[in-house]
Protein backbone atom coordinates (compact mmCIF):
# COMPACT_ATOMS: atom_id res chain seq x y z
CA UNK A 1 0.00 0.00 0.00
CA UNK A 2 1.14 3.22 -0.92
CA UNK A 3 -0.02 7.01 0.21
CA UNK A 4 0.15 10.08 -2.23
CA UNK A 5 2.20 13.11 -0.86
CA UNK A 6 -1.48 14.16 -0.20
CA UNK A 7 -2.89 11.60 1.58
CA UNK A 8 -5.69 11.58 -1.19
CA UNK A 9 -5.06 8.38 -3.35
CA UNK A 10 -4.74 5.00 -1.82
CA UNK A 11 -2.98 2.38 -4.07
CA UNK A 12 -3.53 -1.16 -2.66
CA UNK A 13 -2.04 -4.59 -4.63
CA UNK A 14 -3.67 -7.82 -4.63
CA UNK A 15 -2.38 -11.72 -6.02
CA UNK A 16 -5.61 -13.72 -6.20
CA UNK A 17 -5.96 -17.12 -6.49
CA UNK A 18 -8.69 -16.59 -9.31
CA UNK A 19 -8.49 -15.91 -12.92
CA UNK A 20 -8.60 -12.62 -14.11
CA UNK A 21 -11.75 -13.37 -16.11
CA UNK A 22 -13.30 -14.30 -13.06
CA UNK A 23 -12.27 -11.35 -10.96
CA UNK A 24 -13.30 -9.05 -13.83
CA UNK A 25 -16.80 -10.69 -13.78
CA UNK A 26 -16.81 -9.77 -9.87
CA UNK A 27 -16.52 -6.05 -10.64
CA UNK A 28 -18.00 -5.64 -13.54
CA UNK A 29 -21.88 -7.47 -13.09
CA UNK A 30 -23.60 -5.69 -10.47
CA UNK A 31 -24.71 -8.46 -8.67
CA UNK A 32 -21.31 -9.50 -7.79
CA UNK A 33 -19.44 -6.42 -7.62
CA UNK A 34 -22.04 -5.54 -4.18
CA UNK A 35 -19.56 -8.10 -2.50
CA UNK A 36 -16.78 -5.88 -3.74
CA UNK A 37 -18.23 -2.54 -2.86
CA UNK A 38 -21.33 -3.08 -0.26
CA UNK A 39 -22.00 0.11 1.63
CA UNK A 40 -21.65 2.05 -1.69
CA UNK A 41 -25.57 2.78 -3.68
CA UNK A 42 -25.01 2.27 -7.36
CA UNK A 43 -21.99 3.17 -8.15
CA UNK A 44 -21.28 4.17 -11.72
CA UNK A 45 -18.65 3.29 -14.27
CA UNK A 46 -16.72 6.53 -15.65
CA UNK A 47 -17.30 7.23 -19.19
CA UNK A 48 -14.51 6.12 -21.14
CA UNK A 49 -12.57 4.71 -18.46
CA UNK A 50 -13.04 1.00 -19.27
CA UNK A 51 -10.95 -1.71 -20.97
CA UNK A 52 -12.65 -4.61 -20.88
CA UNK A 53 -10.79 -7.50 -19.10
CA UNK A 54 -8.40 -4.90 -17.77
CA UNK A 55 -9.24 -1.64 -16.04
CA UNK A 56 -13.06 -0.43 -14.87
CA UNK A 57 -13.80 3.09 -12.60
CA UNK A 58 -16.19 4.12 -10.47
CA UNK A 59 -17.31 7.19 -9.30
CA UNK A 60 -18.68 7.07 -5.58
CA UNK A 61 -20.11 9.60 -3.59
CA UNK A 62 -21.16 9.49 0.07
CA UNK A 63 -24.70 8.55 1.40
CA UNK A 64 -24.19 10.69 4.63
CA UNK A 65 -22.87 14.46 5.00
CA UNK A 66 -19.99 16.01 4.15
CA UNK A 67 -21.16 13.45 0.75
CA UNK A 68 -17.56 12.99 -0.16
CA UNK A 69 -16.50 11.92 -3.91
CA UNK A 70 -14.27 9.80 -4.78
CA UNK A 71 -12.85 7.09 -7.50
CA UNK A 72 -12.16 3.72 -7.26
CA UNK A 73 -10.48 1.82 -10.77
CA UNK A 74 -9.68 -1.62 -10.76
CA UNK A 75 -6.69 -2.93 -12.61
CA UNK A 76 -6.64 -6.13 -13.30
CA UNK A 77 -3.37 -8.36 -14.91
CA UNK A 78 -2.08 -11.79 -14.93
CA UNK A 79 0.21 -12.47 -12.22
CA UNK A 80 3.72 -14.90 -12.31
CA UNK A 81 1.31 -17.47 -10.12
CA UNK A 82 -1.33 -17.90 -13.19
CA UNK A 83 -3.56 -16.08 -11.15
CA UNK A 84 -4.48 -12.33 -10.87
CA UNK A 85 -3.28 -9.36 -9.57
CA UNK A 86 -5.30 -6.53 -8.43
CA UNK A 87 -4.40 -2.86 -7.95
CA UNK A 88 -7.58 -0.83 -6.41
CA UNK A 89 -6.57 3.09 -6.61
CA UNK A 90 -8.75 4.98 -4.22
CA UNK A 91 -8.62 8.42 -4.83
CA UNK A 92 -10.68 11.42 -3.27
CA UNK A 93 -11.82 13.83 -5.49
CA UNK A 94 -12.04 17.16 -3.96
CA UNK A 95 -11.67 18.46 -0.56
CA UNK A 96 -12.19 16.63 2.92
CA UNK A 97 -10.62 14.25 5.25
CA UNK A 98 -7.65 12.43 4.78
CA UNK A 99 -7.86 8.72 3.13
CA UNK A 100 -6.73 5.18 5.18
CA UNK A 101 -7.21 1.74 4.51
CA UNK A 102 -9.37 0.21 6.98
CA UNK A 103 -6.74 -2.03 8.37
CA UNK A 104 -4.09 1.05 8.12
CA UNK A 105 -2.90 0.24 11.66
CA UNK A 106 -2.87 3.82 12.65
CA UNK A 107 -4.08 5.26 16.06
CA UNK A 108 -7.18 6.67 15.80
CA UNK A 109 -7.94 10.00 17.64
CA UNK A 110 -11.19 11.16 19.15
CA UNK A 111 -11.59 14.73 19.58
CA UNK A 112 -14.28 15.74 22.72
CA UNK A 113 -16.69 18.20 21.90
C-alpha cells in the first residue's frame, strides 16, 4: 500500500488465487461487484474509463454528509502465479478528510466536543 504526498489516493495490490476473467466478472456485473463494494448505492462506471478485461472506474459519492466523492479503478493483470493481480486506486476527489485503509494500523484519535 502506498499514500500520495497528499494523503488523497490510496494504491492497494492484490495476487488472487482466481483468474482474471473471473475477478473481472466480480466487478463488472452488479450483482457481484455488491460483495466488492457493499455500503456504496449504485456506483457508476466513468465514461470512457473502461478496458474490458483490464481496467473499470467508479465514481462514488457518500450517502451521509460532508457526501464525499471519490474514485475507485480496478486494474486487473495476470500475475507470475497464473492467477491475478489486483491494484484498487482509491482516490478522493475534492476536498475533505484524509484517506486510510481500513486495516491502516494507525491510532485513531477522538476529539471531545
Amino acid at each position: 500500500m502506498s499514500d500520495s504526498p497528499d494523503d488523497a489516493t490510496l494504491d492497494l495490490v492484490y495476487d488472487l488465487d482466481a483468474p482474471p476473467q473471473k475477478v473481472w466478472r466480480a466487478l463488472s456485473i452488479p450483482a457481484f461487484r455488491e460483495r466488492w463494494l457493499p455500503d456504496v448505492t449504485q456506483p457508476e462506471p466513468d465514461a470512457g474509463s473502461v478496458i474490458p478485461g483490464e481496467e473499470l472506474r467508479y465514481s462514488l459519492r457518500e450517502s451521509e454528509a460532508p457526501f464525499q466523492t471519490s474514485a475507485v479503478t480496478f486494474r486487473i493483470s495476470l500475475n507470475e502465479a497464473g492467477g491475478t493481480r489486483l491494484r484498487i486506486i482509491h482516490e478522493r476527489l475534492g476536498r475533505g478528510t484524509r484517506m486510510m485503509a481500513a486495516n491502516a494500523n494507525r491510532a485513531v484519535r477522538a476529539r471531545a466536543a
